[in-house]
C-alpha atoms as a PDB file:
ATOM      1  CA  UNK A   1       0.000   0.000   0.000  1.00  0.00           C
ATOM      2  CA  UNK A   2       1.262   3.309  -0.943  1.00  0.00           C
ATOM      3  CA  UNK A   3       1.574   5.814   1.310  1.00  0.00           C
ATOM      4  CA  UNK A   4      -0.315   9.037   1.270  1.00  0.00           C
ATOM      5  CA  UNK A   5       1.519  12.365   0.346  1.00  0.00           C
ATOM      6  CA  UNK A   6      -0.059  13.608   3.390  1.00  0.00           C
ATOM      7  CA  UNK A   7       1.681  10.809   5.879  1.00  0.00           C
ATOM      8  CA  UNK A   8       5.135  11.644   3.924  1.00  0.00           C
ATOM      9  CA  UNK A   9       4.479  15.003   5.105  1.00  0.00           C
ATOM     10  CA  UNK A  10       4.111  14.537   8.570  1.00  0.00           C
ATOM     11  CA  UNK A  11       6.730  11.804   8.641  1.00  0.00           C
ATOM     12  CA  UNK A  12       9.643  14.428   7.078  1.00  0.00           C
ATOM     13  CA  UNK A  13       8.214  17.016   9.551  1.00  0.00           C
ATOM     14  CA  UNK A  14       9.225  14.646  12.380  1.00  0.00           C
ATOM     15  CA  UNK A  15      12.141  13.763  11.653  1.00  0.00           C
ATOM     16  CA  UNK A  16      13.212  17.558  10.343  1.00  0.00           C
ATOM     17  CA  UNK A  17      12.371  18.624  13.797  1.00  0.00           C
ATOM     18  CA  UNK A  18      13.995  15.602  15.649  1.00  0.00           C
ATOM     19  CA  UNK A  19      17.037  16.612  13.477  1.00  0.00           C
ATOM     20  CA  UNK A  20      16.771  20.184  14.514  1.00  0.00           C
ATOM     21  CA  UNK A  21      17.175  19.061  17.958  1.00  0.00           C
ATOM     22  CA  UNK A  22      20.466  17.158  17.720  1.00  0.00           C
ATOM     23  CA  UNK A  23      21.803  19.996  15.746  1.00  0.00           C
ATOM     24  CA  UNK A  24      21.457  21.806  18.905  1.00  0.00           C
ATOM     25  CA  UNK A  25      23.779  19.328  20.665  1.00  0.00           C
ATOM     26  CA  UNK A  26      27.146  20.150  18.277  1.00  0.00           C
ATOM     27  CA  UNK A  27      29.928  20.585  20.673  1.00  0.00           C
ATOM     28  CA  UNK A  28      33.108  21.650  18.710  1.00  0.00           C
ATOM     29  CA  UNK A  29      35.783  19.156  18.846  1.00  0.00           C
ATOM     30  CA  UNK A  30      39.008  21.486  20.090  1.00  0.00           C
ATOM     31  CA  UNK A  31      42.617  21.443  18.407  1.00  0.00           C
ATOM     32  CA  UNK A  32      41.122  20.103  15.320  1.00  0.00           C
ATOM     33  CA  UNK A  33      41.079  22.601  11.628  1.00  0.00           C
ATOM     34  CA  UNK A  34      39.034  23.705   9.850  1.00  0.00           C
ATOM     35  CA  UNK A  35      36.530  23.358  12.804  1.00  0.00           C
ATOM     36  CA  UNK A  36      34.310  20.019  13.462  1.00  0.00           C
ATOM     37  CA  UNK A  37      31.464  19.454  15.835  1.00  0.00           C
ATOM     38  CA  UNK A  38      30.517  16.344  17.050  1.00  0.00           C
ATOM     39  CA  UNK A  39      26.855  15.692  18.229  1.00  0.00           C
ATOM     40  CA  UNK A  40      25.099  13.838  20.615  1.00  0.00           C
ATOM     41  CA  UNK A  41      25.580   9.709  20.150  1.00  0.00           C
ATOM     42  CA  UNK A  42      21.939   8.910  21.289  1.00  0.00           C
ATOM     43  CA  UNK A  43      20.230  11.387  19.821  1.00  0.00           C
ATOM     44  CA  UNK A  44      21.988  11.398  16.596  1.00  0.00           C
ATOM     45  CA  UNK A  45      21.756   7.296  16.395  1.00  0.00           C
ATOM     46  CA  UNK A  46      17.894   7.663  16.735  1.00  0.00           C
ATOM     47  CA  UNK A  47      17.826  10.259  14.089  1.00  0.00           C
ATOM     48  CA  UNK A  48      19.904   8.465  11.467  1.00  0.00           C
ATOM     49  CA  UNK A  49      18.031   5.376  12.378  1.00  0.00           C
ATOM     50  CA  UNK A  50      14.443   6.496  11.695  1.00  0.00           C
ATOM     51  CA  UNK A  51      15.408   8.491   8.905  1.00  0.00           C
ATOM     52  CA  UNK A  52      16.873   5.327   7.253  1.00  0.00           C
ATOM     53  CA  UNK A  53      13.951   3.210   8.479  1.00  0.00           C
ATOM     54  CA  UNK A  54      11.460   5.780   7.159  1.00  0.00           C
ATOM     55  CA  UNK A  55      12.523   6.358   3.946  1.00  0.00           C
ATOM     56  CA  UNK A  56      13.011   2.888   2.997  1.00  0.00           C
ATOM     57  CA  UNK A  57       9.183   2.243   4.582  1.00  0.00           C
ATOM     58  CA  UNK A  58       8.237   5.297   2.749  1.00  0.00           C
ATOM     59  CA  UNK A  59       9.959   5.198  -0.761  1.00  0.00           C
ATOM     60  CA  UNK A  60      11.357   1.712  -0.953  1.00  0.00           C
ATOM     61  CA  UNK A  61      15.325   1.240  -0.768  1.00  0.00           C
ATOM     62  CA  UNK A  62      15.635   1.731  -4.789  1.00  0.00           C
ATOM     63  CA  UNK A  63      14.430   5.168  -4.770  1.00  0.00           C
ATOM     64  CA  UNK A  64      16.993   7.757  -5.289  1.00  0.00           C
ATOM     65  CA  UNK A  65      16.515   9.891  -2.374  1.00  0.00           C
ATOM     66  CA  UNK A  66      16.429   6.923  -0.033  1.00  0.00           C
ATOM     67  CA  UNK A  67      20.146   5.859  -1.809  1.00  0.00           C
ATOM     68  CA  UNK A  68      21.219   9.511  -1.500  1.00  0.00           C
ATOM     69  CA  UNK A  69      20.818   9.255   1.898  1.00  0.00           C
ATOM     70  CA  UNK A  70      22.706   5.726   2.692  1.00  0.00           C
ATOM     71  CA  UNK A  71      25.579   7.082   0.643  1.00  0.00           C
ATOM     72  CA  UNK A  72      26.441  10.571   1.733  1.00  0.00           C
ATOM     73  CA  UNK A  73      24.573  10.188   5.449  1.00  0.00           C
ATOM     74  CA  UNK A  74      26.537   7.339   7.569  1.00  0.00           C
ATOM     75  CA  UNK A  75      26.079   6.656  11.865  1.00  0.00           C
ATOM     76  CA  UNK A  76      28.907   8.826  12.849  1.00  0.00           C
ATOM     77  CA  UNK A  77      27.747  11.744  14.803  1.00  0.00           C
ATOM     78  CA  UNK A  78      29.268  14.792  13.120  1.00  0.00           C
ATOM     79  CA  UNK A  79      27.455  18.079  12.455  1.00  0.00           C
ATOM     80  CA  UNK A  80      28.449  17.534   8.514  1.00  0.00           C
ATOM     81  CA  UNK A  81      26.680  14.151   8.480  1.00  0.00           C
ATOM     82  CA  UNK A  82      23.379  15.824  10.120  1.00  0.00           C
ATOM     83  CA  UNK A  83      23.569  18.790   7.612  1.00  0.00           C
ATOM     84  CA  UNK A  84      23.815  16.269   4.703  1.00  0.00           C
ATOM     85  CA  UNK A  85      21.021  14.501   5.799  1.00  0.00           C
ATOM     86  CA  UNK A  86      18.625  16.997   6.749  1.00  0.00           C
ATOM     87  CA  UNK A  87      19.291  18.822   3.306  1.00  0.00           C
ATOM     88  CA  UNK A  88      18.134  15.321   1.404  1.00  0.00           C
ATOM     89  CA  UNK A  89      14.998  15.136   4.196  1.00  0.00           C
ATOM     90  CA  UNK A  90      13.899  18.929   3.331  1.00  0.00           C
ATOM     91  CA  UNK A  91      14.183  18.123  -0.473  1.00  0.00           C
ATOM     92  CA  UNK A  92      12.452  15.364  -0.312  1.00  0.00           C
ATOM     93  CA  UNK A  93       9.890  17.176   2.087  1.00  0.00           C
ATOM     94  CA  UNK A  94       9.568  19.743  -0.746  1.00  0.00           C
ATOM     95  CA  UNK A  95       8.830  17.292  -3.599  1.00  0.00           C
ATOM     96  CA  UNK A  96       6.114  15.676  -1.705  1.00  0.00           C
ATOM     97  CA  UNK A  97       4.535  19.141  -0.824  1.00  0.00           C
ATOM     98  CA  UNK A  98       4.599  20.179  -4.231  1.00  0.00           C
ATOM     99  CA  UNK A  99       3.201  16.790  -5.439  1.00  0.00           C
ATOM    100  CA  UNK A 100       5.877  15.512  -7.125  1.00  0.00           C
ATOM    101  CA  UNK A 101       7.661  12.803  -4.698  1.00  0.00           C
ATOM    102  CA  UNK A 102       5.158   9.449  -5.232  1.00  0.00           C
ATOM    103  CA  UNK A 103       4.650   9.925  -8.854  1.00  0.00           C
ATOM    104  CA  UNK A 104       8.050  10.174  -9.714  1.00  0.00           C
ATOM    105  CA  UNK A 105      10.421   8.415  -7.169  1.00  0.00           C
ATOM    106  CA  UNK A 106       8.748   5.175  -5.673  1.00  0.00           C
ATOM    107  CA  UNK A 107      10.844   2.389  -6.941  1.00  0.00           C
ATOM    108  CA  UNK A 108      13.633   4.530  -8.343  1.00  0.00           C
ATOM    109  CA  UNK A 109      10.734   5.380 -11.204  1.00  0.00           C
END
């Protein structure tokens, strides 16, 4: 069963905000250049994990967003990692608002 554009919505807006708040956890690593902030573990973990999970639920694991994100977005807790990430959620976010996201991307299509 497909989803509805208006459960991808609400999904993305979860886990944009739950991303939001590990952003707010980046402690910058000291002695290190150019400058690199490392987040919180737990927080970041559950992010990462439910972003994976939902995409794949979502979009299936051949779509191209859901590959974009295992490729450039790994488990390692750096600010970088949560930008990435976030950027592919909010685009992804933005095709389904705009009514483009099922039609197009389920299945890699």
């Amino acid at each position: 069963m497909r989803p509805t554009e208006a459960a991808v919505l609400r999904r993305l807006d979860a886990l944009i905000a739950k991303g939001d708040k590990v952003a707010q956890t980046a402690q910058l690593v000291k002695g290190i250049s150019p400058p690199l902030y490392r987040l919180d573990d737990g927080l970041y973990a559950n992010w990462w994990t439910q972003s994976i999970h939902a995409l794949t639920s979502l979009l299936g694991e051949t779509s191209n967003y859901t590959r974009a994100f295992v490729k450039q977005v790994d488990e390692y807790p750096w600010r970088r990692q949560l930008n990435t990430g976030m950027g592919i959620l909010k685009a992804i976010r933005e095709d389904a608002a705009e009514g483009h996201l099922l039609n197009s991307d389920v299945n890699g299509q």
